[in-house]
Protein backbone atom coordinates (compact mmCIF):
# COMPACT_ATOMS: atom_id res chain seq x y z
CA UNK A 1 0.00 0.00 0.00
CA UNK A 2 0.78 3.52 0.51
CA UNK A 3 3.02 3.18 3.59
CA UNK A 4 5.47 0.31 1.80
CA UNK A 5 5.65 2.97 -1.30
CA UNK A 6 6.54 5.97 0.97
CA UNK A 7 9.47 3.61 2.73
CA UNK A 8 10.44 2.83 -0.92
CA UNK A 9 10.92 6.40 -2.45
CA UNK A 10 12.24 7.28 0.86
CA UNK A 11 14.90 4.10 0.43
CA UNK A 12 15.33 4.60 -4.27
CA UNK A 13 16.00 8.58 -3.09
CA UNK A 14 18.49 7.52 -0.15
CA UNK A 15 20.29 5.50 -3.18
CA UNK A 16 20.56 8.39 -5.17
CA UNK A 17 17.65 7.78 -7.48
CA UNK A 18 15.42 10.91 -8.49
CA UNK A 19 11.80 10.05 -7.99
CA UNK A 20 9.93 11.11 -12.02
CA UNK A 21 6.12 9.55 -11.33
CA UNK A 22 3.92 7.87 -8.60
CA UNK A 23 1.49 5.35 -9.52
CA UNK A 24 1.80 5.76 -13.77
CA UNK A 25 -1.62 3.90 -15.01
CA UNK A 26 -1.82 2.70 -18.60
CA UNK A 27 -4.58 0.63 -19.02
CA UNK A 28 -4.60 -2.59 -16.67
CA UNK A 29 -1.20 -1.34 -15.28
CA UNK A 30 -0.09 0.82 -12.83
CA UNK A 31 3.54 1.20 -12.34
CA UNK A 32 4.04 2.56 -8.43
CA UNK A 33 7.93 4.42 -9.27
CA UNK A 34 9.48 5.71 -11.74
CA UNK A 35 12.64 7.09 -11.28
CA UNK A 36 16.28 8.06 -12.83
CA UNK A 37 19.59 6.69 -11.98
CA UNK A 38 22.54 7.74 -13.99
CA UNK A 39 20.51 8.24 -17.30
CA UNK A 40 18.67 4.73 -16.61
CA UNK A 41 15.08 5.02 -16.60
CA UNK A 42 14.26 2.64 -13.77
CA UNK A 43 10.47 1.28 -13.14
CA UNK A 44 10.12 -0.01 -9.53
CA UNK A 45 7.79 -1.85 -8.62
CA UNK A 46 6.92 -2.23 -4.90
CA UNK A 47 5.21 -5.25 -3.46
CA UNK A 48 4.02 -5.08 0.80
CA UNK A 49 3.23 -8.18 2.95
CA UNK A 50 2.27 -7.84 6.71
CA UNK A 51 4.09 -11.32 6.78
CA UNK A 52 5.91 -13.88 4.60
CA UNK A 53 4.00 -16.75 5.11
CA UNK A 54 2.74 -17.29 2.25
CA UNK A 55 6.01 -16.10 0.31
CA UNK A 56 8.01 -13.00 0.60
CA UNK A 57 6.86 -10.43 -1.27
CA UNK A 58 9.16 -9.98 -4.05
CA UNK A 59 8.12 -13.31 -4.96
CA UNK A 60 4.52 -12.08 -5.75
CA UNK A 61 5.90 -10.52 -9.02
CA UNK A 62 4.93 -13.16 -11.49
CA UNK A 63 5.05 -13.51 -15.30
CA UNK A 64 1.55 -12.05 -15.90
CA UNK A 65 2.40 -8.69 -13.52
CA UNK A 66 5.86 -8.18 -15.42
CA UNK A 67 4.04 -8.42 -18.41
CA UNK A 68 2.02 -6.01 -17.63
CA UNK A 69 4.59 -3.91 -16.29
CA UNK A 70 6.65 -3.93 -19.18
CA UNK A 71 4.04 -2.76 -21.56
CA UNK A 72 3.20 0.33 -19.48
CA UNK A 73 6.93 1.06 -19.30
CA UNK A 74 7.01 0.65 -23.15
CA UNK A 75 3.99 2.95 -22.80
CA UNK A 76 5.81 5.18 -20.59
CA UNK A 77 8.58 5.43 -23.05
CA UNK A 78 6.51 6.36 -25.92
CA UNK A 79 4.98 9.77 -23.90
CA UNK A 80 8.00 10.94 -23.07
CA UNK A 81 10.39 10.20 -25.92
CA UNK A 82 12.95 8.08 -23.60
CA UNK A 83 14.93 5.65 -25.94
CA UNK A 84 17.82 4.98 -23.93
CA UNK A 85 18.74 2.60 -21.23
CA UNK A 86 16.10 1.22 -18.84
CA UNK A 87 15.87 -1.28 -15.75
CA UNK A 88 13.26 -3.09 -13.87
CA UNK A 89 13.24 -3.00 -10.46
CA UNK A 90 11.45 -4.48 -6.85
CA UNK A 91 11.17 -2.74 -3.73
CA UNK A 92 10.22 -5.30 -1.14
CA UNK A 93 8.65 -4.78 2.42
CA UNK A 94 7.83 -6.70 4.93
CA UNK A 95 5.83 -5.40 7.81
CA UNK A 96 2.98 -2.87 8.34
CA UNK A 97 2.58 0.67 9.89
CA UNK A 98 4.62 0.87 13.27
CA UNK A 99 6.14 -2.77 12.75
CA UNK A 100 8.87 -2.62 9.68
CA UNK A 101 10.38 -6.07 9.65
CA UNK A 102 12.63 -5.97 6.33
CA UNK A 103 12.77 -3.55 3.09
CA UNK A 104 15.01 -4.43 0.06
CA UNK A 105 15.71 -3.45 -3.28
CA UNK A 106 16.23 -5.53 -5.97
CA UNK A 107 18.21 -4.14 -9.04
CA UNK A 108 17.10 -5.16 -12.16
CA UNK A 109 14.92 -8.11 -10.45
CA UNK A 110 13.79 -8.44 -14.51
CA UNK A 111 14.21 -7.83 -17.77
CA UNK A 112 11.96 -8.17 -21.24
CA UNK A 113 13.15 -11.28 -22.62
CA UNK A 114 12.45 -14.83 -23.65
CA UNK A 115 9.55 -14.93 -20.67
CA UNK A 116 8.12 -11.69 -21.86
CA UNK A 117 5.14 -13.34 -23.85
């Protein structure tokens, strides 16, 4: 939700990213950061779990999610005339409000390729 996304701009701008868009929608997607690094337009997706139970949370980013992820980016490209370098990124937290257990970032956690369709 809104709380893991605040911890993970907080965390991308700590790393020396520069925070472009919140919560980009193109059609069925929504991509929750966009931000540059070095001339690398980096999407981040951010995925929150209370607990890991049932998997940690990066794991919830499955072939049908960076699917659609990808085609907003490619979207995302388009409007703003970016044809340069790009990376896909996760931004993983564990916990809730009041109760932060874990938050990583994983660089270029995928990448349009043979799993794309």
């Amino acid at each position: 939700g809104e709380w893991g996304e605040d911890l993970a701009v907080a965390l991308l701008e700590q790393s020396g990213l520069v925070i472009v868009e919140r919560n980009w929608r193109y059609r069925r997607a929504e991509i929750d950061i966009i931000a540059r690094e070095d001339g690398i337009l980096v999407f981040v997706e951010v995925k929150t779990r209370a607990y890991s139970a049932f998997g940690r949370p990066e794991e919830m980013v499955g072939r049908q999610k960076r699917k659609l992820l990808i085609d907003a980016a490619m979207a995302y490209m388009r409007s703003v005339g970016h044809e340069w370098e790009i990376r896909f990124d996760i931004v993983s937290v564990l916990g809730e409000p009041g109760r932060l257990i874990e938050i990583r970032h994983f660089r270029d956690a995928f990448f349009p390729g043979l799993d794309y369709c």
